[in-house]
Protein backbone atom coordinates (compact mmCIF):
# COMPACT_ATOMS: atom_id res chain seq x y z
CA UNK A 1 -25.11 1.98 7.01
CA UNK A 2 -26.89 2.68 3.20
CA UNK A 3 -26.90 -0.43 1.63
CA UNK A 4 -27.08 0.33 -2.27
CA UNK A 5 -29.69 -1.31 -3.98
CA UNK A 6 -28.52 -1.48 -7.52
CA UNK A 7 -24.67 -0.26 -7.44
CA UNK A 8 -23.45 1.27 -10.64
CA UNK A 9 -20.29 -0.85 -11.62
CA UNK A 10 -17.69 1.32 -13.79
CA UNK A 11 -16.37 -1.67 -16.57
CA UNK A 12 -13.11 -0.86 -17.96
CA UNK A 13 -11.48 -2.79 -20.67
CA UNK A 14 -10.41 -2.95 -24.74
CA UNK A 15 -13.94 -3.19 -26.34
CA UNK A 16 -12.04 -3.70 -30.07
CA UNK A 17 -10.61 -7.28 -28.39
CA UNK A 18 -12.22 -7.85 -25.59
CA UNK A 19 -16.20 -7.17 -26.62
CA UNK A 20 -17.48 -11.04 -25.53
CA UNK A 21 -16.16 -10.74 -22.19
CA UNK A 22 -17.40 -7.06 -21.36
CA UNK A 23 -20.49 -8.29 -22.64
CA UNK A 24 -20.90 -11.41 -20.39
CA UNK A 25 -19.84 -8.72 -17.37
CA UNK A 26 -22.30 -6.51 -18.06
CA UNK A 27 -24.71 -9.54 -18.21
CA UNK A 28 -23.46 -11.22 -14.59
CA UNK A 29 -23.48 -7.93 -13.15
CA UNK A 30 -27.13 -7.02 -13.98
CA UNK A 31 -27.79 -10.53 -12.82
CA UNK A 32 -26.58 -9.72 -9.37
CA UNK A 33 -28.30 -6.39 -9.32
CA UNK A 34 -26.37 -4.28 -10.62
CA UNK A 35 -25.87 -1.88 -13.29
CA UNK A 36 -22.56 -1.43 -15.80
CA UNK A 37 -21.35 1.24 -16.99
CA UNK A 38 -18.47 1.05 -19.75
CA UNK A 39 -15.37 2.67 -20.19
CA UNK A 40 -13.63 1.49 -23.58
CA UNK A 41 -9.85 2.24 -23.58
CA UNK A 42 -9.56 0.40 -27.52
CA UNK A 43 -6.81 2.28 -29.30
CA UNK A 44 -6.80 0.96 -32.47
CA UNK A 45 -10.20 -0.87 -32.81
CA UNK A 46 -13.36 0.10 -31.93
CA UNK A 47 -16.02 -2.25 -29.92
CA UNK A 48 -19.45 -3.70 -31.69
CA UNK A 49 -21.03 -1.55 -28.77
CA UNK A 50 -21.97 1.81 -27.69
CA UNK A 51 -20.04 2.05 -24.42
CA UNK A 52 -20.98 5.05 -22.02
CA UNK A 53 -17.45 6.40 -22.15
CA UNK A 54 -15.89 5.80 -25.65
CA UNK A 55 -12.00 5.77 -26.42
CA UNK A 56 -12.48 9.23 -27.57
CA UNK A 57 -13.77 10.79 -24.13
CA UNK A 58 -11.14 8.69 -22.41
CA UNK A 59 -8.22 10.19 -24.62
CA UNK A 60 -9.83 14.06 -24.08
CA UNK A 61 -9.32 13.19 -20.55
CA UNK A 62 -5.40 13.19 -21.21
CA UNK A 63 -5.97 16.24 -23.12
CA UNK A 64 -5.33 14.91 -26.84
CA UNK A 65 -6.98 12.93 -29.31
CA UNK A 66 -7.13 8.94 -29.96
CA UNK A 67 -5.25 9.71 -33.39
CA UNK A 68 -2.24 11.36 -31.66
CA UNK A 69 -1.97 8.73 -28.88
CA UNK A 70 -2.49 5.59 -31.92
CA UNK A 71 0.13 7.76 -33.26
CA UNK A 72 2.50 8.39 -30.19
CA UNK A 73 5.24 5.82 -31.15
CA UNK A 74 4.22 2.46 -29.45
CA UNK A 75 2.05 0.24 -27.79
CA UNK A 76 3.31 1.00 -24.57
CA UNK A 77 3.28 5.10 -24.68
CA UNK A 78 -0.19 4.65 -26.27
CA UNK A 79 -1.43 2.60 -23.21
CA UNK A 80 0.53 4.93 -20.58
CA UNK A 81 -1.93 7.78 -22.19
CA UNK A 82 -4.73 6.15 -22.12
CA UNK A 83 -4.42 5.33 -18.77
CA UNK A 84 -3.67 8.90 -17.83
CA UNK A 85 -6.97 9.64 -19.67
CA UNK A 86 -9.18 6.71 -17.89
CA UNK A 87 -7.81 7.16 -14.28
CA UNK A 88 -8.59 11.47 -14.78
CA UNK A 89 -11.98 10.52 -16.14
CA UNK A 90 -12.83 7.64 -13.53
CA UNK A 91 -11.95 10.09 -10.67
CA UNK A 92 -14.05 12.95 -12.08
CA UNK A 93 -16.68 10.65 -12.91
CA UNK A 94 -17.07 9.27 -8.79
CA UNK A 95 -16.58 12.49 -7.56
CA UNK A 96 -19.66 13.54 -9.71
CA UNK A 97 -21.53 10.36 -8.11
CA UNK A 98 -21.97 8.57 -11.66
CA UNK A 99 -20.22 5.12 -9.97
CA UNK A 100 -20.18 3.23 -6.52
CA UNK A 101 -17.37 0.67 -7.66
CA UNK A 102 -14.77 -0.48 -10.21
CA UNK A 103 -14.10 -3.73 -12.65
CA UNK A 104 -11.12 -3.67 -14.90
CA UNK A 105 -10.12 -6.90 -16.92
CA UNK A 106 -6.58 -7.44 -18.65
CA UNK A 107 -3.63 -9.10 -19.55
CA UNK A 108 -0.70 -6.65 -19.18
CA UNK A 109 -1.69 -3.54 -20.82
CA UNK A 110 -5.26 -3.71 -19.15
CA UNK A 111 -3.54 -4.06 -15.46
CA UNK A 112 -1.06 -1.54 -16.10
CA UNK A 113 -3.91 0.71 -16.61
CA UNK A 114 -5.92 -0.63 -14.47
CA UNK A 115 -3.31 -0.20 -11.72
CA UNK A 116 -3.52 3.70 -12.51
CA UNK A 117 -7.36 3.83 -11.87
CA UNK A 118 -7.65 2.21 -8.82
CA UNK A 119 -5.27 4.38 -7.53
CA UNK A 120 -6.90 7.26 -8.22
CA UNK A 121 -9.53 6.30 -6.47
CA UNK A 122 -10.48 6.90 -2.54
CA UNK A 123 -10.07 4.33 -0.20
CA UNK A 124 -13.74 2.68 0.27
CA UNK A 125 -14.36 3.15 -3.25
CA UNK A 126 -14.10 -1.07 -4.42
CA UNK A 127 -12.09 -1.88 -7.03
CA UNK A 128 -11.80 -4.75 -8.58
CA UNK A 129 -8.96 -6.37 -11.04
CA UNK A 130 -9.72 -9.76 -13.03
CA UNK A 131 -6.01 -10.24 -14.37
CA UNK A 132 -3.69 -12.95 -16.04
CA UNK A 133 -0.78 -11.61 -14.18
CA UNK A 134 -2.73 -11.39 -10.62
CA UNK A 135 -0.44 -12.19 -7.62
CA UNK A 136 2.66 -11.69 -9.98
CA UNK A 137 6.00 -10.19 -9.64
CA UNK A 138 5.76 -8.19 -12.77
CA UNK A 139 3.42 -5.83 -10.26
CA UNK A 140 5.44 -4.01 -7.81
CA UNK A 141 4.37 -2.87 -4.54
CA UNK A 142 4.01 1.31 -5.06
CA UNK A 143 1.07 0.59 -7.93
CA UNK A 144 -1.07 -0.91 -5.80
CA UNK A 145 -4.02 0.75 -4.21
CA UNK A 146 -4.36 0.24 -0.47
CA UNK A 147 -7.85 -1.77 -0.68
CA UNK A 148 -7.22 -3.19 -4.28
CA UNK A 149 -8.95 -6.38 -4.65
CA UNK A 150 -7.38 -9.00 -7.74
CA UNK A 151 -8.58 -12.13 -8.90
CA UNK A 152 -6.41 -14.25 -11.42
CA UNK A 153 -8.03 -14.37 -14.63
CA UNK A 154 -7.51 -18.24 -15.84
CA UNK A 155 -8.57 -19.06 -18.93
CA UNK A 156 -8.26 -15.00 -19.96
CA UNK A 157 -5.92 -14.55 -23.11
CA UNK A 158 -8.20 -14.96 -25.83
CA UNK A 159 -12.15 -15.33 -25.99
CA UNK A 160 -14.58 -16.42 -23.73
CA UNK A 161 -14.69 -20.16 -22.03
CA UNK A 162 -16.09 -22.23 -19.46
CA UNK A 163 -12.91 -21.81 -17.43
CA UNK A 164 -13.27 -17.87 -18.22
CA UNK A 165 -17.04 -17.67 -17.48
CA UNK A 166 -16.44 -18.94 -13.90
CA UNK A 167 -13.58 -16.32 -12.82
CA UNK A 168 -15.52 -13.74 -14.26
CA UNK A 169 -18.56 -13.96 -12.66
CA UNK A 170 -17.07 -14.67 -9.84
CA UNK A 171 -15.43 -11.24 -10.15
CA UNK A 172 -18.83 -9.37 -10.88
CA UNK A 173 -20.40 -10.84 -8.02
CA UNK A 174 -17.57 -9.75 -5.60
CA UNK A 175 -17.75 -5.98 -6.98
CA UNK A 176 -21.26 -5.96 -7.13
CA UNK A 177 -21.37 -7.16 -3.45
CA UNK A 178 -18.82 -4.94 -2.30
CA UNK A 179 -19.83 -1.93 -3.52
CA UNK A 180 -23.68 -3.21 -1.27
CA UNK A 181 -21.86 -3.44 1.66
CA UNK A 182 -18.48 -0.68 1.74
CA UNK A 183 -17.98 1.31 4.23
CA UNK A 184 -15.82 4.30 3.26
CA UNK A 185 -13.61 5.20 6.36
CA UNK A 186 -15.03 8.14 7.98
CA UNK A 187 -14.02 8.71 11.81
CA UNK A 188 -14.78 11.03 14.28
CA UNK A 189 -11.08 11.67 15.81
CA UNK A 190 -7.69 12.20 14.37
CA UNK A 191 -6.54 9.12 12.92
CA UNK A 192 -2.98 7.75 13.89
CA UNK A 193 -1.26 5.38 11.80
CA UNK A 194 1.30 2.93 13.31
CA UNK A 195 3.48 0.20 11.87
CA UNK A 196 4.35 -3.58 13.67
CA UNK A 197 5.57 -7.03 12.77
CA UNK A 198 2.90 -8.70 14.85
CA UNK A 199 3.34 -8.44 18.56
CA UNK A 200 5.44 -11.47 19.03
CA UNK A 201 8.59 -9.69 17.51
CA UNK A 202 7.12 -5.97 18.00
CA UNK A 203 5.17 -5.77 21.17
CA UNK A 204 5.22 -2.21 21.49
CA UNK A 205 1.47 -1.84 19.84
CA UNK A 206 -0.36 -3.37 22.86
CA UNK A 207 0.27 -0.26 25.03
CA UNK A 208 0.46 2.10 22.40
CA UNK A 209 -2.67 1.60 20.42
CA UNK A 210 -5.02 1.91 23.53
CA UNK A 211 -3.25 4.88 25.16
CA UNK A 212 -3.27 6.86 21.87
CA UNK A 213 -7.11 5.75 21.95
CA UNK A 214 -8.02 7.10 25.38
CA UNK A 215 -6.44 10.78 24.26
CA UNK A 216 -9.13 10.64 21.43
CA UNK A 217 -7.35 8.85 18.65
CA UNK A 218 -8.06 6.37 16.26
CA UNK A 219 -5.06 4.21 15.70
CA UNK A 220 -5.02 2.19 12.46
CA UNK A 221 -2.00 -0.65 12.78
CA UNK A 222 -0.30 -1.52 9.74
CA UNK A 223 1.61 -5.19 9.30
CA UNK A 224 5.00 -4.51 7.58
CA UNK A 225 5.49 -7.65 5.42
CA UNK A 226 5.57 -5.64 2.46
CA UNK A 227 2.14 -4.79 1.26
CA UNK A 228 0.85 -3.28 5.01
CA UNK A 229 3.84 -0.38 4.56
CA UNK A 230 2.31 -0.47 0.99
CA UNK A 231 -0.96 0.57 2.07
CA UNK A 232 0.32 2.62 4.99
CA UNK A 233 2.10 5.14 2.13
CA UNK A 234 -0.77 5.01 -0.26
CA UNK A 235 -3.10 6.58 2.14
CA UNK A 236 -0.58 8.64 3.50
CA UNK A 237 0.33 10.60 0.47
CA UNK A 238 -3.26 11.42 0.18
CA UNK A 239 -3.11 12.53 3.49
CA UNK A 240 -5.01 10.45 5.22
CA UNK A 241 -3.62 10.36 8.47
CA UNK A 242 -2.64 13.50 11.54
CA UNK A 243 0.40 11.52 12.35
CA UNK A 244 2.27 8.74 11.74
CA UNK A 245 4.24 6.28 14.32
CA UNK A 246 6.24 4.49 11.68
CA UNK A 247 7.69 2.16 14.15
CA UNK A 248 8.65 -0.82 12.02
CA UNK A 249 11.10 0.18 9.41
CA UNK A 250 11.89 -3.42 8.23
CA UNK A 251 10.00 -3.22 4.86
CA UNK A 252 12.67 -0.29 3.81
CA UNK A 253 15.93 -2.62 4.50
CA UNK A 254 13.81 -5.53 2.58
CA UNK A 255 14.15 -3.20 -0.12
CA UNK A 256 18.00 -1.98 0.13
CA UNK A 257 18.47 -5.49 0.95
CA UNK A 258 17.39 -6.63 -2.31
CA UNK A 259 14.55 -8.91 -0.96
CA UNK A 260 11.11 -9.17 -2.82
CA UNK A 261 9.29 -8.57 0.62
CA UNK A 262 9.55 -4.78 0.04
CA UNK A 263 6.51 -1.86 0.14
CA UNK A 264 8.51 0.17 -2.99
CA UNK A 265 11.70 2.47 -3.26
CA UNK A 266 9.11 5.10 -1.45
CA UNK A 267 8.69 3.71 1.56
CA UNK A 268 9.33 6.39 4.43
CA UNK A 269 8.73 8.95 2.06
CA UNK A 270 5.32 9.93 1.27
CA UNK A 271 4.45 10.79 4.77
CA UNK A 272 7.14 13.37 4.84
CA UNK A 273 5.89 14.72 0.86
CA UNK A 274 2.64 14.96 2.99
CA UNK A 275 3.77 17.10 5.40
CA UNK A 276 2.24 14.57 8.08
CA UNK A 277 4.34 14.37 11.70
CA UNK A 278 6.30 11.19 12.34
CA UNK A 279 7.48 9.49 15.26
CA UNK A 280 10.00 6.87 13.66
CA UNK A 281 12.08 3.83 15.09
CA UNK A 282 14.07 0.89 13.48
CA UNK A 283 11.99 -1.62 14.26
CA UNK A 284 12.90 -4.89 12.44
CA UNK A 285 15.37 -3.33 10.38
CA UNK A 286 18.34 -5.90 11.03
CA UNK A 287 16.45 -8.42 9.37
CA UNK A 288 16.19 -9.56 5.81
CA UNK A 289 13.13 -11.48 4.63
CA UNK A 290 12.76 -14.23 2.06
CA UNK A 291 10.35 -16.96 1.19
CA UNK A 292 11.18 -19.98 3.46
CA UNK A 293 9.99 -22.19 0.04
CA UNK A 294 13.13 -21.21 -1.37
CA UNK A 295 16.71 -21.61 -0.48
CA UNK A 296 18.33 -19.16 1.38
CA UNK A 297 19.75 -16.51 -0.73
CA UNK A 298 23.57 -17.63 -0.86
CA UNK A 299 24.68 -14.05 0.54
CA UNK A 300 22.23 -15.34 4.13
CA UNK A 301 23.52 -19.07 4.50
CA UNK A 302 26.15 -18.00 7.17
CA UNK A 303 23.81 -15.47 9.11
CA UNK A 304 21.72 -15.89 12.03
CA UNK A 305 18.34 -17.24 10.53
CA UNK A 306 14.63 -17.70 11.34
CA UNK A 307 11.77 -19.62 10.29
CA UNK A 308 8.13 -17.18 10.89
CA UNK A 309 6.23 -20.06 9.17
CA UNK A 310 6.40 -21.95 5.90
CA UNK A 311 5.95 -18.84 4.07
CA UNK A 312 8.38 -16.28 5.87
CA UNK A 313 11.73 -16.57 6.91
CA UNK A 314 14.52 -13.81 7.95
CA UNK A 315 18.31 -13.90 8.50
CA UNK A 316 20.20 -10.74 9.67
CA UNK A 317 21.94 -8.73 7.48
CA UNK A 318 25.84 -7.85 7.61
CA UNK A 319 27.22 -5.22 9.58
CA UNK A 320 28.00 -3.24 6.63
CA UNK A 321 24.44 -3.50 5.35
CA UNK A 322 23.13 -1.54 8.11
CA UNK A 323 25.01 1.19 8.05
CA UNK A 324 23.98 1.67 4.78
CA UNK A 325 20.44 1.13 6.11
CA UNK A 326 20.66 3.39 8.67
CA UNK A 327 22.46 6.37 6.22
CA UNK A 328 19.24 5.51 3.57
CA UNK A 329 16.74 6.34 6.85
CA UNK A 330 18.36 9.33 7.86
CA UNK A 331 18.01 10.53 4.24
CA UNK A 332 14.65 9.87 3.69
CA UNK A 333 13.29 11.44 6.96
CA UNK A 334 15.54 14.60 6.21
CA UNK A 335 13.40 15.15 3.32
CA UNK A 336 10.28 15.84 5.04
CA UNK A 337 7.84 18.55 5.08
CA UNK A 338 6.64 18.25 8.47
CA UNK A 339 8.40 17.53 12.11
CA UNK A 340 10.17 13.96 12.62
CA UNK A 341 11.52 12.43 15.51
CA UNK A 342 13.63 9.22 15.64
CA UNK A 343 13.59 6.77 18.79
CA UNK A 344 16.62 4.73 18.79
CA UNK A 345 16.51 1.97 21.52
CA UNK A 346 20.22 0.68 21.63
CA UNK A 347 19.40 -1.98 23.69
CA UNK A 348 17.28 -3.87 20.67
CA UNK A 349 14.96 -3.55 17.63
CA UNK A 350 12.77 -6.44 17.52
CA UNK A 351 12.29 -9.29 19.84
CA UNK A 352 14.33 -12.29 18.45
CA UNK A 353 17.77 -10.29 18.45
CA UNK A 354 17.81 -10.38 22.68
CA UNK A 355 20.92 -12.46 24.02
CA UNK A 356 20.11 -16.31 23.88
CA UNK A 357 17.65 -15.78 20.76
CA UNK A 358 18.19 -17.08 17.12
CA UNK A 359 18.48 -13.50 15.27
CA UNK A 360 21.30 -11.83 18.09
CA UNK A 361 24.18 -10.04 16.77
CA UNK A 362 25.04 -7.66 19.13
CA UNK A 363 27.97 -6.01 16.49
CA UNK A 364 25.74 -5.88 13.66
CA UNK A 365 23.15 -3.77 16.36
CA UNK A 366 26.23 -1.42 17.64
CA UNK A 367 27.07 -0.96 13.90
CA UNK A 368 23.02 0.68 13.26
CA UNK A 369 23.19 2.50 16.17
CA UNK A 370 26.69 3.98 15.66
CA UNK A 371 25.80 5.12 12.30
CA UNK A 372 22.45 6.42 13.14
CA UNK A 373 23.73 9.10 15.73
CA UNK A 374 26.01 10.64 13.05
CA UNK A 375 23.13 10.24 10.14
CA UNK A 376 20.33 11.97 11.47
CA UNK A 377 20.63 15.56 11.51
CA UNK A 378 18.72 18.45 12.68
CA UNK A 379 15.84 19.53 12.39
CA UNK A 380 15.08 15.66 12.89
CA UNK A 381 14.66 14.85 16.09
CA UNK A 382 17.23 11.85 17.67
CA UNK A 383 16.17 10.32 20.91
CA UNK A 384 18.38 7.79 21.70
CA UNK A 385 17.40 4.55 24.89
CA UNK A 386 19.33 2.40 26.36
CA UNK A 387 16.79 -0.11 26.44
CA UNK A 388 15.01 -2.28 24.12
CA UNK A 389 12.44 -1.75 21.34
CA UNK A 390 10.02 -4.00 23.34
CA UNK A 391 10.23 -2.09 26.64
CA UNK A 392 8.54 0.37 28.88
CA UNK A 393 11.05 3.24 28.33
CA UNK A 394 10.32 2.77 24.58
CA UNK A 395 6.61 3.36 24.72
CA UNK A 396 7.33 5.98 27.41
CA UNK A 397 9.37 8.26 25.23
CA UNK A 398 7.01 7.32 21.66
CA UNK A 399 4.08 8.77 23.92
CA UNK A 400 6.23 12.26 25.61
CA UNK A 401 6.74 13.17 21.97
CA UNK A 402 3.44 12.43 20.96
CA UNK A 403 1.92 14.56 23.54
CA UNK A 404 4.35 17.11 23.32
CA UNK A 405 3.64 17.49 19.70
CA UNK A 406 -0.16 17.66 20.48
CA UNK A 407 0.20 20.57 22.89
CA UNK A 408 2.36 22.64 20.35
CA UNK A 409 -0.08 22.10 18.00
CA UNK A 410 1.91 19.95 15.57
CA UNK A 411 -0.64 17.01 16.16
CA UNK A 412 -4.04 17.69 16.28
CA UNK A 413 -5.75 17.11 19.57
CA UNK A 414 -7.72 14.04 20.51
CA UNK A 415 -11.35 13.53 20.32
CA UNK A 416 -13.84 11.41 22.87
CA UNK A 417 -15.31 9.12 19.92
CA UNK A 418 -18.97 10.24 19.18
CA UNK A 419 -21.28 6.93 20.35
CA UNK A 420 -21.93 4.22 17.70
C-alpha cells in the first residue's frame, strides 16, 4: 500500500459565516501534513478569502448562477442547489485526482449538503463530517454514505472557542490520517454481499461465507441493525456487488414497523434498480427493535420480548403485521431488474423464535409464511423448507441456487484469489 505523503483535504463549508473556523482547518490540517483545498458554498456572503472553488464555480456546477439560486425562493431550495452544485463538482474534481479526502463542517444546512457530497463519493474515498446534529435523528438512514465518518461539533454554532478548537482539530487530524492510510476496496474475485444479525440469532453465515469463498468469492457480511442494510444498499446501487444474499430482512419490518432501527424506505430495493441477482430470505423479520433505554413501545408490552443488551431489545410483532410485511417484500423484490429467488424456511426465521425460546409464536410464523406463498409471484423465484432458518437444508438450498445461477451465467464465476 501507497501511503500519501501530503493528502490534499477538499474543505467544504459557508466562507461568508464560517471564515475563522475554515481558517483554523486549513491551519490544523497543514499542521498534520496536509494540504486544504476550499470549496465555499456562501450564498449570500462572500468569505475574506480566496477559496480554490468559489460559490460561483459551485453554483455552475448545478448549471445556474449564484444570483438565481440567492433568488430561488428560500433558504432551503437555495441550499438543496448548492448542494447539487458541490456534490457534481466534488465528484468531478476526485475523479480528475485534484483530492484524496473530504471535510465538511455545519449546523443543518452544512450537513444536509454535506450528506449529498459524501455520497457522491466512492467508497475508500474518506469523508469526514464535523456537525452539531452528529448522531441525530434529524439524519435518516438512506443519506448516509456507507464509510461516512461524523464527529459532533460541540461548541459549533457561532465562532471559534476552546471547546470548538479541540473537536476540530481533532477532525483534521482524523481526515488527514485517513486519507495516509485508506485502502479503496479493490478485489480480485466477484464480490458477494450477505446480510446477518450476528450468528447467535442468524447462524447461517458460518457455512456460507467460507463455501462461497472456496468457489472464488469474496463475501462481504453486512450486520442488519439498521445502518449495516444502510451501507449494504449504498454500495449496491452503485453496483458494487455480482450478487447479493440478502438473508436478513429484519431492518425492512423495523421500518413498516415504525421502529427507528430502520436502513430507509429503500431497503430491498436498490439491488433490484441495480440489476444485481438476489438470493433473499426473512431472516429476523418477526421481530421489532427498540432501544432497551426506553420503555417498551405501548403497542409491544403484551408481546414476546427480548433483551440483546442494554442498547437493543426486540418483541415480535402481531400476526397482522406480518402479513403486511411479507405483502411489502414480495413487492419490492417484484420490482427488480435482475433474477430473485426467495428461501422460505417454515420451520423458523431466526434463532430465538424455536419452541421453548423467549421470541416463539408459532401463529404469528404460519401467518408470514401463509402470506408469502400467495405474495411472491413469478418471475421471482419461491423455494419454500420445512426446516429452520438456522439449518443445514437452509444453507443447502441458498448454495443450489447460487451455483445454479453461476453456471447459467447469471452470477459471475468464482476466482482463486491472486496471492497477497
Amino acid at each position: 500500500m501507497t501511503k500519501l505523503a501530503h493528502p490534499r483535504i477538499l474543505v467544504i463549508g459557508t466562507g461568508d459565516t464560517k471564515a475563522d473556523e475554515l481558517h483554523f482547518i486549513g491551519d490544523c490540517i497543514a499542521a498534520a501534513g496536509g494540504e486544504a483545498i476550499m470549496m465555499d458554498v456562501s450564498v449570500l456572503g462572500d468569505p475574506p478569502y480566496a477559496p480554490h472553488y468559489d460559490k460561483h464555480v459551485v453554483a455552475q456546477a448545478a448549471e445556474t448562477t449564484i444570483e438565481k439560486i440567492a433568488d430561488s425562493g428560500d433558504e432551503n431550495s437555495a441550499m438543496s442547489l448548492m448542494a447539487l452544485g458541490a456534490k457534481r463538482l466534488a465528484r468531478r474534481l476526485y475523479d480528475s485526482g485534484d483530492f484524496d479526502a473530504m471535510l465538511a463542517i455545519g449546523g443543518t444546512m452544512g450537513t444536509d449538503l454535506a450528506l449529498d457530497v459524501a455520497q457522491a463519493l466512492p467508497i475508500g474515498v474518506p469523508k469526514f463530517v464535523a456537525s452539531t446534529i452528529a448522531y441525530s435523528h434529524l439524519v435518516p438512514p438512506e443519506r448516509i454514505a456507507a464509510d461516512l465518518m461524523m464527529i459532533l461539533w460541540a461548541g459549533g454554532l457561532y465562532g471559534l472557542n476552546s471547546t470548538c478548537k479541540s473537536v476540530l482539530s481533532q477532525a483534521c487530524g482524523a481526515v488527514v490520517g485517513a486519507a495516509r492510510s485508506a485502502m479503496k476496496p479493490r478485489s480480485d474475485r466477484p464480490v458477494v454481499a450477505m446480510t446477518s444479525l450476528g450468528k447467535s440469532c442468524l447462524s447461517y453465515m458460518v457455512e456460507l461465507k467460507p463455501e462461497l469463498e472456496r468457489r472464488g468469492y469474496e463475501v462481504v457480511v453486512f450486520h442488519t441493525t439498521g445502518m449495516g442494510g444502510r451501507a449494504m444498499e449504498s454500495i449496491a446501487a452503485k453496483k458494487g456487488f455480482a450478487a447479493i444474499l440478502d438473508l436478513s430482512l429484519q431492518e425492512v419490518a423495523n421500518q413498516l414497523t415504525g421502529s427507528v432501527v430502520n436502513s430507509g424506505a429503500d431497503r430491498l430495493e436498490n439491488a433490484g434498480k441495480a440489476g444485481i441477482p438476489q438470493i433473499v430470505a426473512p431472516g429476523a423479520i418477526d421481530m421489532v427493535d427498540f432501544p432497551a433505554w426506553l420503555p417498551t413501545p405501548n403497542e409491544l408490552l403484551e408481546r414476546p420480548y427480548h433483551a440483546h443488551n442494554r442498547l437493543l431489545a426486540s418483541a415480535t410483532s402481531r400476526p397482522d403485521d406480518r402479513r403486511r410485511i411479507a405483502r411489502a417484500i414480495a413487492d419490492k423484490l417484484a420490482s427488480a431488474q435482475a433474477p430473485v429467488a426467495f428461501v422460505l424456511p417454515a420451520g423458523g426465521i431466526q434463532q430465538w423464535d424455536r419452541e421453548g425460546e423467549a421470541l416463539h409464536d408459532p401463529e404469528g410464523l404460519a401467518a408470514f409464511v401463509g402470506e408469502m406463498r400467495s405474495a411472491i409471484k413469478p418471475p421471482v423465484e419461491l423455494h419454500e423448507i420445512n426446516d429452520h432458518i438456522n439449518s443445514a437444508a437452509f444453507n443447502a438450498t441458498v448454495l443450489g441456487i447460487f451455483d445454479r445461477w453461476v453456471e447459467a451465467g447469471i452470477v459471475p464465476a468464482g476466482r482463486a484469489s491472486a496471492a497477497t
